[in-house]
Every structure is written in C-alpha cells, then in structure tokens.
Protein backbone atom coordinates (compact mmCIF):
# COMPACT_ATOMS: atom_id res chain seq x y z
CA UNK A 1 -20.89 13.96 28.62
CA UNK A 2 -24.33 15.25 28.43
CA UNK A 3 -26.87 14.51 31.71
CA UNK A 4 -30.73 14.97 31.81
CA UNK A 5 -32.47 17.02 34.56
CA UNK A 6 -32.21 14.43 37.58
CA UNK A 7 -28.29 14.82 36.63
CA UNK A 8 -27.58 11.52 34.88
CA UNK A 9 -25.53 10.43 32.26
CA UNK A 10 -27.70 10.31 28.90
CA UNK A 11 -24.80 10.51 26.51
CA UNK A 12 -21.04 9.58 26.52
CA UNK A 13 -18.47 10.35 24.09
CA UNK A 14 -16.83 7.02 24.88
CA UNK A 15 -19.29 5.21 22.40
CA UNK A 16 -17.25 7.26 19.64
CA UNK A 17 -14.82 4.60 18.42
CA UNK A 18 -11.77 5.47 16.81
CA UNK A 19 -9.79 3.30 14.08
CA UNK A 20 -6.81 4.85 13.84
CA UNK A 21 -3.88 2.43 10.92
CA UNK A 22 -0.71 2.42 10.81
CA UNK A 23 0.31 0.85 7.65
CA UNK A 24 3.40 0.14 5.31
CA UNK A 25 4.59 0.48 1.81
CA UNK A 26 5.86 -2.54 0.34
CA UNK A 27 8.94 -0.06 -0.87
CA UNK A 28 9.43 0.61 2.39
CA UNK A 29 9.71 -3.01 3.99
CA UNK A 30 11.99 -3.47 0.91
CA UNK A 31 14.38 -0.97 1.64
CA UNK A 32 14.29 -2.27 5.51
CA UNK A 33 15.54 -5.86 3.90
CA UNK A 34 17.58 -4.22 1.34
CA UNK A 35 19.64 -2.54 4.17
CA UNK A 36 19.89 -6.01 6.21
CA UNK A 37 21.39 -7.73 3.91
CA UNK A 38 24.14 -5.00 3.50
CA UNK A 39 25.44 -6.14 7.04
CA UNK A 40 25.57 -9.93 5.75
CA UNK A 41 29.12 -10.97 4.64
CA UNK A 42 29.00 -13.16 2.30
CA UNK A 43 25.85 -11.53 0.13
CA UNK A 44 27.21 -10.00 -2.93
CA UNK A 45 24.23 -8.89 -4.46
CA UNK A 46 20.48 -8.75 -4.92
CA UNK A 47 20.15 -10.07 -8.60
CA UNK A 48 17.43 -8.77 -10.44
CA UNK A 49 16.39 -9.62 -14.23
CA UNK A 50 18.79 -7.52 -16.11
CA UNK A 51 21.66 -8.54 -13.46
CA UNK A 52 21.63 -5.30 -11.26
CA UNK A 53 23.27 -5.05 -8.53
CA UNK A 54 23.63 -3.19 -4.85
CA UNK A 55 22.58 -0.14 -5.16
CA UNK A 56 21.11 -0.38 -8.95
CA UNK A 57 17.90 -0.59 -10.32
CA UNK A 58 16.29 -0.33 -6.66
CA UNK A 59 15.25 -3.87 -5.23
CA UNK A 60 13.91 -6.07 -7.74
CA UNK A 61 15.43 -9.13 -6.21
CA UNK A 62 13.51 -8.17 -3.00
CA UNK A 63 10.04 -9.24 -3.32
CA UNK A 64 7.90 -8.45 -0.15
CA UNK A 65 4.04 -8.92 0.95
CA UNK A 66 2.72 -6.80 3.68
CA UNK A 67 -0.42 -7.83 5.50
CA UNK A 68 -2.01 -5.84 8.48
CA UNK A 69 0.17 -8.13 11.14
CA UNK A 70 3.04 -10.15 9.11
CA UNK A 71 4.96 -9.87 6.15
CA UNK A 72 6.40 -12.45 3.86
CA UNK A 73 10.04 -12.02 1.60
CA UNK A 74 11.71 -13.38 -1.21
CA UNK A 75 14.82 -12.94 -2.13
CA UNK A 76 17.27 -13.56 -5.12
CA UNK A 77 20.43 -13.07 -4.62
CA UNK A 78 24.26 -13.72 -5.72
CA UNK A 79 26.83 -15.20 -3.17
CA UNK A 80 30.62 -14.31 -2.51
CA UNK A 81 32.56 -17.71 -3.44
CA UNK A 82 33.95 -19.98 -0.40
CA UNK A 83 31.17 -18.81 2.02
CA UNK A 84 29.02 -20.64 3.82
CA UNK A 85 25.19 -20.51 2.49
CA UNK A 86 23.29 -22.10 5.17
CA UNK A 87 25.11 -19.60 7.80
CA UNK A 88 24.34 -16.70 5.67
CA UNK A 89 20.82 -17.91 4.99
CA UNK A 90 20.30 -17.72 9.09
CA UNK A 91 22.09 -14.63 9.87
CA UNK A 92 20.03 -12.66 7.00
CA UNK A 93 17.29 -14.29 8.40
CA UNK A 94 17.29 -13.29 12.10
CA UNK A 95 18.42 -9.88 10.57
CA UNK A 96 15.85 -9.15 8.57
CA UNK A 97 12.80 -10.53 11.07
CA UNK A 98 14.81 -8.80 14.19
CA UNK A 99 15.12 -5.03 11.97
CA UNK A 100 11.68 -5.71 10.23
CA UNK A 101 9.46 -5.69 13.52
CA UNK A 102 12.17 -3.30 15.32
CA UNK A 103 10.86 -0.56 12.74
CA UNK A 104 7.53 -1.79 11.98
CA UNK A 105 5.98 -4.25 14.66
CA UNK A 106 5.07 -6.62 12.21
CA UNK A 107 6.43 -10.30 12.13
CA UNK A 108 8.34 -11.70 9.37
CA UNK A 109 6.45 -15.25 8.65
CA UNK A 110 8.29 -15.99 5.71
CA UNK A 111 11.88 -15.62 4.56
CA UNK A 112 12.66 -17.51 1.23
CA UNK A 113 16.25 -16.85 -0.16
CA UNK A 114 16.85 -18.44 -4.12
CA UNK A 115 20.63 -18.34 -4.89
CA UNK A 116 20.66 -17.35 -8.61
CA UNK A 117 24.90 -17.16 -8.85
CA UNK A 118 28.31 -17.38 -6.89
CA UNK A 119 31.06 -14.51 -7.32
CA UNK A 120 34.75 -14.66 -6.62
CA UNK A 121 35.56 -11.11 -5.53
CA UNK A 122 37.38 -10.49 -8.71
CA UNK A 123 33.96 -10.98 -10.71
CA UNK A 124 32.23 -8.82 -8.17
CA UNK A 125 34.47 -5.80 -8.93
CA UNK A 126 34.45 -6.58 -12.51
CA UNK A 127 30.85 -6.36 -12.69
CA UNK A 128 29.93 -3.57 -10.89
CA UNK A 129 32.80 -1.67 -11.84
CA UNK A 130 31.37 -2.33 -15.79
C-alpha cells in the first residue's frame, strides 16, 4: 500500500487481479476414461478403426471434449458375450463422471457409449493374442 502525506491509502495492490487456469489435455481426460473402463467387467475393448484393442494404438475409441467447467465422452467399444449392457453402460458411467471430477473438478455432462461388437472370451484371446 502506498499513503499520501495526511497518511491515507492512495494505492492498493488489491486492485491487481490475478487469473490464474488450470486446464486439461484432452489426452489426459482420455487416459482418466481409458483407465475406468479397465475396472468394468464386462468391457472387452475400446474398438478403434483398425480394430485395436486395450492397450494398442492409444484411445481412439475414446473421444473426449473438454470445456473450462464440463466435459463430454464418446465411446466405442466391444462387449464380453452374456453380460449385461445396460448394467455396464451405468457402472462405466458413474465411474467415469465419479474419477473424472475426483482428478479434475470438472463434470462429466455427457457419456455416450456405441457398442460396435460382442466377444466370447475365446475371440478375445484370439485377437489380442494375434
């Protein structure tokens, strides 16, 4: 603070404003979903174009927008045969809004899940062990 000669206040720092961001890669939301969905049973996969799977070709069936507040996902993905997809639908859900704004404080508006295939366990391991 800076006073005049009768000893008052003439200038303040508190009229300096600060804007201080903290802000997120869409790579790194990604990788927040990615590992969600690991804790699903019943999700085989992520599918991506050229059929890649956990672990391969990094997240293209993850598509995520990030605004300042909220973030929206997409997913395509393969099932494990005899499971239930409406269950799994929820419980990736609630995982992936409850871990999203654990780590990041934003909300997850949007979760949209497209089931591209259905696996028996045999055609899992045949698949990713080709």
């Amino acid at each position: 603070m800076v006073f005049d000669e009768k000893n008052e206040v003439v200038e303040s720092n508190s009229e300096v404003q600060h804007q201080s961001k903290l802000t997120f890669d869409e790579q790194v939301i990604s990788k927040i979903v990615m590992m969600s969905l690991k804790e699903i049973d019943g999700v085989a996969a992520v599918k991506s174009g050229a059929g890649s799977l956990f672990g391969r070709g990094g997240n293209v069936g993850i598509n995520v927008e990030v605004g300042e507040t909220e973030v929206a996902v997409d997913l395509r993905l393969i099932l494990q045969f005899g499971k239930n997809a409406k269950e799994i639908y929820e419980k990736l859900k609630s995982s992936i809004e409850e871990q999203v704004y654990n780590m990041t404080g934003l909300k997850v508006v949007e979760v949209n899940v497209k089931i591209e295939d259905v696996l028996t366990e045999e055609e899992f391991k045949a698949k990713t062990e080709a």
